[in-house]
Protein backbone atom coordinates (compact mmCIF):
# COMPACT_ATOMS: atom_id res chain seq x y z
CA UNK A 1 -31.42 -24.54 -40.61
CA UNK A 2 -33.86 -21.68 -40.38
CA UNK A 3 -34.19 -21.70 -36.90
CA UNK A 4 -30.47 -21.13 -36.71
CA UNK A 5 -30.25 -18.38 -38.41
CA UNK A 6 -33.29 -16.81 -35.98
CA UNK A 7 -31.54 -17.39 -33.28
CA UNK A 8 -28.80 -15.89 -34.76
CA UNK A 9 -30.52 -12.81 -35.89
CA UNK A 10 -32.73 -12.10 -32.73
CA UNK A 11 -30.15 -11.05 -30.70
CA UNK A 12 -28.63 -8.53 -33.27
CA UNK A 13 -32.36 -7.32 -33.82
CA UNK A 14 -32.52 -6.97 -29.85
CA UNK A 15 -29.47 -4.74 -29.73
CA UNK A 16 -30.25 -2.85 -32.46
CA UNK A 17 -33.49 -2.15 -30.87
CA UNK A 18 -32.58 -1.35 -27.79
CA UNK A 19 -30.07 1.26 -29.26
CA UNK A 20 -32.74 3.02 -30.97
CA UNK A 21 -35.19 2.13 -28.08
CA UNK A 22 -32.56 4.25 -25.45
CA UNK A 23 -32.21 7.06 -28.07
CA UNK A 24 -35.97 7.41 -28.40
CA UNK A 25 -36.34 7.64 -24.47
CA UNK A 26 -33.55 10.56 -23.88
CA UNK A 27 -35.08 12.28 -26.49
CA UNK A 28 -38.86 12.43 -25.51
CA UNK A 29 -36.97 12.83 -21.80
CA UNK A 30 -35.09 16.17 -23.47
CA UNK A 31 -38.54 17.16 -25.05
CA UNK A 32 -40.32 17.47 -21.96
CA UNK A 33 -37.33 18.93 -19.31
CA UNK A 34 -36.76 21.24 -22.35
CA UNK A 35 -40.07 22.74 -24.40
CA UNK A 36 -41.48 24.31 -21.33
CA UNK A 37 -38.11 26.61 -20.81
CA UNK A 38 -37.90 26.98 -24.78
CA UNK A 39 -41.22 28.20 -25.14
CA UNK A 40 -41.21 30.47 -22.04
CA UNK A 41 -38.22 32.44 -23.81
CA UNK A 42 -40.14 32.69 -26.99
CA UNK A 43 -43.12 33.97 -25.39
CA UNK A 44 -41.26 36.46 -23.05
CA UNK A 45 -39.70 37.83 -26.27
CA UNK A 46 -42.74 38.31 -27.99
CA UNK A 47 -44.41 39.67 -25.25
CA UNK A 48 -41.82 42.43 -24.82
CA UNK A 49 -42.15 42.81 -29.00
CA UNK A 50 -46.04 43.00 -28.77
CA UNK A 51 -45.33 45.81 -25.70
CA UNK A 52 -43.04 47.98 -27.98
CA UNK A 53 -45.61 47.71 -30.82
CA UNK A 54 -48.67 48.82 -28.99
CA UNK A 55 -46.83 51.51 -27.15
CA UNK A 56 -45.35 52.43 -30.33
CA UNK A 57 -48.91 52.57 -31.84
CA UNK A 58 -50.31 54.42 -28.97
CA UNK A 59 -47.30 57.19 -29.02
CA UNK A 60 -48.03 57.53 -32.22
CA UNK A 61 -51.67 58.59 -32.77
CA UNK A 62 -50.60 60.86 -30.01
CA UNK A 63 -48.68 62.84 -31.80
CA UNK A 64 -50.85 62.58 -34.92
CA UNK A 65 -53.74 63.57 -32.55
CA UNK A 66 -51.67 66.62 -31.41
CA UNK A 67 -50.67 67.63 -34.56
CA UNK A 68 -54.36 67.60 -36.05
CA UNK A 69 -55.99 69.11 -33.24
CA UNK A 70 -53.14 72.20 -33.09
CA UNK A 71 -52.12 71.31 -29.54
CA UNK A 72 -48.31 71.24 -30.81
CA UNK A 73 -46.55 71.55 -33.95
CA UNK A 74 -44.76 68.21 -34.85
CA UNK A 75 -41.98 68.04 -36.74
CA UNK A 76 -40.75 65.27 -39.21
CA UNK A 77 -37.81 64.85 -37.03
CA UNK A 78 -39.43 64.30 -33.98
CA UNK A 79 -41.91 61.30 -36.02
CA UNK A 80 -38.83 60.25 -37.59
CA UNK A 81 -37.14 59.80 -34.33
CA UNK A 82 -39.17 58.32 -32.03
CA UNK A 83 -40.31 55.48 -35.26
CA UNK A 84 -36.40 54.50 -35.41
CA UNK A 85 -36.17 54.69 -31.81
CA UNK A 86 -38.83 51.96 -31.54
CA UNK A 87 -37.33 50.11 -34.69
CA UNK A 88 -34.31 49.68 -33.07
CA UNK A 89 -36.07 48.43 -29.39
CA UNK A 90 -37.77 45.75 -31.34
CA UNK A 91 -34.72 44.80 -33.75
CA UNK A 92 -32.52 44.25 -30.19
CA UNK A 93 -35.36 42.10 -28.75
CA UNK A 94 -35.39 39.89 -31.66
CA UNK A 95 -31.65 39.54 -32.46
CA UNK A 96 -30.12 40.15 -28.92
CA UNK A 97 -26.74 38.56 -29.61
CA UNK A 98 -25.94 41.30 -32.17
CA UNK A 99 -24.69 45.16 -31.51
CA UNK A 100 -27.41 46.13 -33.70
CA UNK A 101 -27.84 50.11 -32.88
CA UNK A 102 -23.82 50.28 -33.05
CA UNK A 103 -24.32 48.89 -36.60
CA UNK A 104 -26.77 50.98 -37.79
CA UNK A 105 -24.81 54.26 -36.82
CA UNK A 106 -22.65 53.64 -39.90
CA UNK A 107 -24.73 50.31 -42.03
CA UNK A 108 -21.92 50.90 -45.13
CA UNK A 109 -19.18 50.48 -43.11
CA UNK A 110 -17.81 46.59 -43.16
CA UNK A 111 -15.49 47.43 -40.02
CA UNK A 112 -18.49 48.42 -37.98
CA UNK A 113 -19.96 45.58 -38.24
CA UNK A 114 -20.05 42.67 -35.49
CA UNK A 115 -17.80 39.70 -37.30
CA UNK A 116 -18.29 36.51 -35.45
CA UNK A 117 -15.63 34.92 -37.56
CA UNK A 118 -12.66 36.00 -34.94
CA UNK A 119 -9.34 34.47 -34.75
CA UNK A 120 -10.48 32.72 -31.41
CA UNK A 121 -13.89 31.49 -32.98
CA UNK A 122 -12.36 30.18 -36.07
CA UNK A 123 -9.59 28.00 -33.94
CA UNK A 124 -12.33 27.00 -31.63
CA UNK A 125 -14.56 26.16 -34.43
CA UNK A 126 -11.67 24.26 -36.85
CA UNK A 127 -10.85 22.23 -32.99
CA UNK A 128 -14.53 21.51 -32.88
CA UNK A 129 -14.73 19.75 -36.75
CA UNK A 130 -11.45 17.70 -35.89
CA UNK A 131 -13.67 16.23 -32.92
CA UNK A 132 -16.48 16.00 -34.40
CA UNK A 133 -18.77 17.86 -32.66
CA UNK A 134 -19.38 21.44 -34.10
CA UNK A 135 -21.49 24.81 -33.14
CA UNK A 136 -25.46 23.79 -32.89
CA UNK A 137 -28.33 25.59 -32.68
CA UNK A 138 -30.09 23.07 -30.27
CA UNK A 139 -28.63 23.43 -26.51
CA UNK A 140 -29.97 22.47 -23.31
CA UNK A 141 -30.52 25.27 -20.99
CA UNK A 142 -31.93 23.65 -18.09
CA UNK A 143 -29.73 22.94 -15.40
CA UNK A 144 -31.99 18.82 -15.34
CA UNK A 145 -31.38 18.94 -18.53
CA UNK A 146 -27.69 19.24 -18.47
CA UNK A 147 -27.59 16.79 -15.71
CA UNK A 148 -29.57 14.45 -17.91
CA UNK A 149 -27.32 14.74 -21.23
CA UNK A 150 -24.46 14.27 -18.91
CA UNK A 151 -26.03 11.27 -17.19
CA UNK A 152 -27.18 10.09 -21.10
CA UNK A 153 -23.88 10.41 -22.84
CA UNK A 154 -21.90 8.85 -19.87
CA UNK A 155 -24.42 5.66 -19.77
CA UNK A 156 -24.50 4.97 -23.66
CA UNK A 157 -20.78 6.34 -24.40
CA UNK A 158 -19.23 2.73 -23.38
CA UNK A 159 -22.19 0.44 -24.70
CA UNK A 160 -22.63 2.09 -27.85
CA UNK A 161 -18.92 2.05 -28.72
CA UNK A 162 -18.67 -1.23 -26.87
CA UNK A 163 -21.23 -3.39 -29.20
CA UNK A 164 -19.79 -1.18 -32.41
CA UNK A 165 -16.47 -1.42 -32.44
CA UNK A 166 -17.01 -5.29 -31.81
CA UNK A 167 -19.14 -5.40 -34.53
CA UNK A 168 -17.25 -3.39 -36.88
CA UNK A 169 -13.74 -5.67 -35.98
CA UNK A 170 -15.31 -8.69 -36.61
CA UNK A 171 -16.93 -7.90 -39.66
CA UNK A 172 -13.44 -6.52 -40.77
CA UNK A 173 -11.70 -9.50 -39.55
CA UNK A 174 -14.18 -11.69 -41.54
CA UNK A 175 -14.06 -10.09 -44.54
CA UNK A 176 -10.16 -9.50 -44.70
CA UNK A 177 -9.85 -13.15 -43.84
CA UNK A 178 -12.79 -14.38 -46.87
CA UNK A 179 -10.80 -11.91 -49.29
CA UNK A 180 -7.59 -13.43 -48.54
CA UNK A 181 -8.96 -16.95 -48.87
CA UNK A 182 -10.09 -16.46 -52.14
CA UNK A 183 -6.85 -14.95 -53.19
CA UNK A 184 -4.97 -17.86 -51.66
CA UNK A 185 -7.57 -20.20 -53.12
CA UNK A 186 -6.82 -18.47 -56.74
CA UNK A 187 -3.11 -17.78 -56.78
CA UNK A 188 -2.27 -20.82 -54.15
CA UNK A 189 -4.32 -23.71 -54.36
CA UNK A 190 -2.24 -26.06 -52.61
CA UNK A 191 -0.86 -24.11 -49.93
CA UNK A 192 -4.53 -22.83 -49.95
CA UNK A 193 -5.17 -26.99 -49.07
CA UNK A 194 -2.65 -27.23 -47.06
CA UNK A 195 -3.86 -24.73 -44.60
CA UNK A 196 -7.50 -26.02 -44.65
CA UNK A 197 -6.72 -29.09 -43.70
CA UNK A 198 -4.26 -27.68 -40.92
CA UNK A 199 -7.69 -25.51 -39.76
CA UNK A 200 -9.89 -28.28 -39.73
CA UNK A 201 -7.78 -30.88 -37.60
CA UNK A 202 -7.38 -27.66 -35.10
CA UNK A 203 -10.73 -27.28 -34.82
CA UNK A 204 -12.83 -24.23 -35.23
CA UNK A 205 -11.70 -20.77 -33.18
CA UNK A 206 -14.94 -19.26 -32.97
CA UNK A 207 -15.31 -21.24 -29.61
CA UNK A 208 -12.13 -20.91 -28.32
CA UNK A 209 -12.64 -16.78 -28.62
CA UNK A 210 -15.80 -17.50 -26.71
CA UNK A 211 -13.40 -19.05 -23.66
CA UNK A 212 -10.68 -16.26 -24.41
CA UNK A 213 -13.32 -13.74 -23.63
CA UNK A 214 -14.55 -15.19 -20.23
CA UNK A 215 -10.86 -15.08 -19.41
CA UNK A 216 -10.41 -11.53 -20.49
CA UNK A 217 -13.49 -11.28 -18.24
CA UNK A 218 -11.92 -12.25 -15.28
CA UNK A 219 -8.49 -10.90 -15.46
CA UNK A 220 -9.42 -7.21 -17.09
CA UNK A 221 -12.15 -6.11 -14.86
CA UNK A 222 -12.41 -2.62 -14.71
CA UNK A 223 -15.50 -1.11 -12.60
CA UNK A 224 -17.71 1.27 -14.49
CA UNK A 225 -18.28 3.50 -11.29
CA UNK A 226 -14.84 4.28 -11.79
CA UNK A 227 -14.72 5.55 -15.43
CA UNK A 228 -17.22 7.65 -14.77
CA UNK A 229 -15.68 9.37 -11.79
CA UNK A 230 -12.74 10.03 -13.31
CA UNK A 231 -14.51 12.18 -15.96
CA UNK A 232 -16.18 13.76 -13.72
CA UNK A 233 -13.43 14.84 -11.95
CA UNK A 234 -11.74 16.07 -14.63
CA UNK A 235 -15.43 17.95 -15.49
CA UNK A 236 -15.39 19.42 -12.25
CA UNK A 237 -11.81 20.96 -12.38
CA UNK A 238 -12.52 22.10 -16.02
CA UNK A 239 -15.53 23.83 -14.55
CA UNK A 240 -13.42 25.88 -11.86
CA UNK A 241 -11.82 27.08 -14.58
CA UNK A 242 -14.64 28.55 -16.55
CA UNK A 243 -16.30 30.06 -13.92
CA UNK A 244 -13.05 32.18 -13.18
CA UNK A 245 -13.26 33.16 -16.33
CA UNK A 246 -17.40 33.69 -17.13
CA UNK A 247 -18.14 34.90 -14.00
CA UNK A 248 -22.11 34.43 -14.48
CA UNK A 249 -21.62 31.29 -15.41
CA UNK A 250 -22.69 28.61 -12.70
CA UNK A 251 -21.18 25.45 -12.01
CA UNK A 252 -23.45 22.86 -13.33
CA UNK A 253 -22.72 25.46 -16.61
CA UNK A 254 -19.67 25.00 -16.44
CA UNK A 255 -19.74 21.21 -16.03
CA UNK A 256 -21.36 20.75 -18.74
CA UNK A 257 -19.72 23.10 -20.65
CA UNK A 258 -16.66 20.85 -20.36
CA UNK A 259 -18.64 17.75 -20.64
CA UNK A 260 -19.53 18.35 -24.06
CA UNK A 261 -15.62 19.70 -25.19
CA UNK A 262 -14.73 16.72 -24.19
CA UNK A 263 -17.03 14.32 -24.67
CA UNK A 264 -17.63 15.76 -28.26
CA UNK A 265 -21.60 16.50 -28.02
CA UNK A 266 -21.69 19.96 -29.40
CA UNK A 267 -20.81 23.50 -28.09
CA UNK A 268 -24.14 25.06 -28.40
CA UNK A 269 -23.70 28.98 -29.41
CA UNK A 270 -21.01 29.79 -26.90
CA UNK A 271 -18.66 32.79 -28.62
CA UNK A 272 -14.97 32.60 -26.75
CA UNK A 273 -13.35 36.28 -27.16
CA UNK A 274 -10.56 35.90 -24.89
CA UNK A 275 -7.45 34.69 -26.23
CA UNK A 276 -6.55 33.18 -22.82
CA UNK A 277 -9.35 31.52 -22.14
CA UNK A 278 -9.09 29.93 -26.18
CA UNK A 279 -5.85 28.67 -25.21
CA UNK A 280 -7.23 27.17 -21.81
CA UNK A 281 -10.07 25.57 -23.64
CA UNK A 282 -7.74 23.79 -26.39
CA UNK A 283 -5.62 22.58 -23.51
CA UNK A 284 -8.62 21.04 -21.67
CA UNK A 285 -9.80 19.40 -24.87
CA UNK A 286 -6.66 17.71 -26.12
CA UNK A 287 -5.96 16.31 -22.27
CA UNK A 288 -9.89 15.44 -22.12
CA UNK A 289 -10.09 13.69 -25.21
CA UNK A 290 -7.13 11.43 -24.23
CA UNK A 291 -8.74 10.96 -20.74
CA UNK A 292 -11.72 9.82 -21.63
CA UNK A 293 -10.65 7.86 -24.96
CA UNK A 294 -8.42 5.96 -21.88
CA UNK A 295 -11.32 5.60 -19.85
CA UNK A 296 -13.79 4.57 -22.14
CA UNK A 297 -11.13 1.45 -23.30
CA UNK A 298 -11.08 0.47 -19.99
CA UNK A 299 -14.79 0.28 -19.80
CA UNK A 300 -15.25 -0.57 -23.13
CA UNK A 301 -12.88 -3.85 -21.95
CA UNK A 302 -15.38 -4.67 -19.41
CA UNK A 303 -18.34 -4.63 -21.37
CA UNK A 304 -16.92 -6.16 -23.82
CA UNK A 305 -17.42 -10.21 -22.43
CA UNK A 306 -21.06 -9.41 -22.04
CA UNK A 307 -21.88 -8.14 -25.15
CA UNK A 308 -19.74 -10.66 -27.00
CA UNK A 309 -21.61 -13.66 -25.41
CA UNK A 310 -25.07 -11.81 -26.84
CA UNK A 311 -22.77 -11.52 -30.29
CA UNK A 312 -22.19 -15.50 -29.84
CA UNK A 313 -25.82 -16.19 -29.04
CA UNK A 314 -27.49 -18.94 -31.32
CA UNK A 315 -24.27 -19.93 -32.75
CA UNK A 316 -22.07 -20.79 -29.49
CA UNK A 317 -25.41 -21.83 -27.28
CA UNK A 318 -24.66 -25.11 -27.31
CA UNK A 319 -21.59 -24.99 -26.61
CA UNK A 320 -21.54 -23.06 -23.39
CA UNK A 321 -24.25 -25.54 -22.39
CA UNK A 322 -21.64 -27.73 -22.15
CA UNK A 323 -18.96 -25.37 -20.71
CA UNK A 324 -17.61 -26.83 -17.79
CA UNK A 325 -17.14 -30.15 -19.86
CA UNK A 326 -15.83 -28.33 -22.60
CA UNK A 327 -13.67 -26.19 -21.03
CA UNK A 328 -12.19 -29.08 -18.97
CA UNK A 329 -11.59 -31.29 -22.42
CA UNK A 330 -10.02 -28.10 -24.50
CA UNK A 331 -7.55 -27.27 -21.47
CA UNK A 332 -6.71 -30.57 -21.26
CA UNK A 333 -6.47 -31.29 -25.17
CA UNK A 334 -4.24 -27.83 -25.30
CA UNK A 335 -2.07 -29.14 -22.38
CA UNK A 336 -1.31 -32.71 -24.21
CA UNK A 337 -0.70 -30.89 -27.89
CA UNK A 338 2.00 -28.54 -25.76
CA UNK A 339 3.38 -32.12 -24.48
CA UNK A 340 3.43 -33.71 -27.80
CA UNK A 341 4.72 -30.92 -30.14
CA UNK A 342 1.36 -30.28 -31.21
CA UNK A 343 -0.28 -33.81 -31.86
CA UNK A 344 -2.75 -35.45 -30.12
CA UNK A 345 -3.78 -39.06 -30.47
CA UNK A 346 -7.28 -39.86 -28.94
């Protein structure tokens, strides 16, 4: 009885494992395309902060020197100007997304200030939560990186969903059907017999699910080369969009840009201003979503047999053993109870 349920278990504890084992891998993958490129930004930044400061130190003591020495008279607008000066230089380095020496002109003023909260960032942002992916603050930004999350997302998309979604039915179909039984067993007791009995003279229909699904196999196939073509296709013709829009954007940008819309990954820190290009994007995502929600059913259909027959594994292992047999004796037992109205005398 205990080794039952082990062989039961093991292949759930594989799965699960190699779930976490393929997340583990694209993200030390990720680490290394991306830390070099991440850290190279940082350091160029700093490096152009640690210029401003020592020539901002250097300037000065020069005019300090002047001023002590009497080469030049220096005025407190002159220090006072050249400190904001380099004040505002290092403020811009830091925060370069921001209009920052616009702001300061008039700091009081709530109009002058940059508002990322548009009418085109909200909508994006409101589409974004009702897909579930959202503004991050992690994005690739190397072009084998995007070519890696693209190539990640596409390969685990259908097997994640695929083993998930036939975990989560079942489990829903089990415990609906338990619930009900106890209900029936409660409120109904004979009819609650009655159907028992009916059960156990038609035998159990865990195994004949197993058969059903080698069927489905063979009549549903639906090639996985395929599904992901088709999305990227429709990537591709998303992308000649964007780059006639964001004209220093490049097309493996692009791609990806519309690989994540679509796919529902994330949108990094992208700000959309035109109102155009908003309506554009919202088009793309609605016909994208519905793209690849059909394509990843389809493939989702034909990973399905494969990962069922793990599912089965432990429970249904001797009975495949004996599938041909089996599956001779079942057609031929279904073919007789069609005959006979449903009886079968052996």
């Amino acid at each position: 009885m205990c080794f039952q349920y082990i062989k039961i278990l093991v292949p759930h504890v594989i799965l699960v494992s190699v779930l976490i084992g393929y997340l583990c891998l694209g993200a030390w993958i990720l680490m290394l395309l991306e830390t070099k490129t991440e850290l190279m930004a940082r350091s160029r930044k700093l490096v152009r902060v640690t210029n401003l400061m020592r020539n901002f130190t250097a300037e000065s003591w020069q005019i300090l020197n002047d001023a002590q020495t009497g080469v030049r008279m220096v005025h407190h607008n002159e220090w006072s100007n050249t400190f904001q000066e380099y004040m505002l230089r290092i403020s811009e380095t830091v925060d370069d997304r921001r209009p920052i020496r616009r702001e300061l002109r008039d700091p009081e003023s709530l109009e002058n200030m940059h508002n990322k909260w548009t009418f085109p960032t909200s909508l994006l942002y409101v589409l974004t939560v009702l897909t579930t992916c959202g503004y991050g603050e992690v994005s690739v930004d190397t072009d084998t990186g995007k070519i890696f999350s693209v190539i990640f997302a596409l390969v685990d998309i259908g097997k994640f969903l695929s083993e998930t979604l036939i975990n989560f039915v079942k489990t829903y179909k089990r415990g609906s059907k338990r619930a009900k039984d106890i209900l029936m067993q409660i409120f109904c007791r004979k009819k609650w017999a009655r159907r028992k009995s009916l059960q156990s003279a038609n035998g159990k229909g865990e195994n004949y699910g197993v058969l059903d699904i080698e069927n489905t196999e063979e009549k549903l196939w639906f090639p996985i080369g395929a599904y992901v073509f088709c999305i990227c296709i429709y990537c591709s013709m998303g992308s000649a969009m964007f780059i006639n829009w964001e004209r220093n954007w490049s097309f493996l940008h692009a791609f990806h840009f519309g690989f994540n819309l679509i796919v529902t990954v994330g949108l990094g820190d992208i700000v959309v201003t035109n109102y155009i290009f908003l309506s554009l994007i919202v088009a793309f995502v609605i016909v994208g979503l519905a793209v690849v929600t059909m394509c990843v059913d389809l493939a989702s259909t034909h990973l399905k047999a494969y990962f069922t027959r793990i599912h089965y594994f432990g429970r249904a292992k001797r009975f495949l053993g004996m599938s041909e047999e089996l599956k001779e004796i079942v057609a031929l037992l279904g073919a007789m109870r069609k005959k006979k109205g449903g009886k079968v005398c052996v």
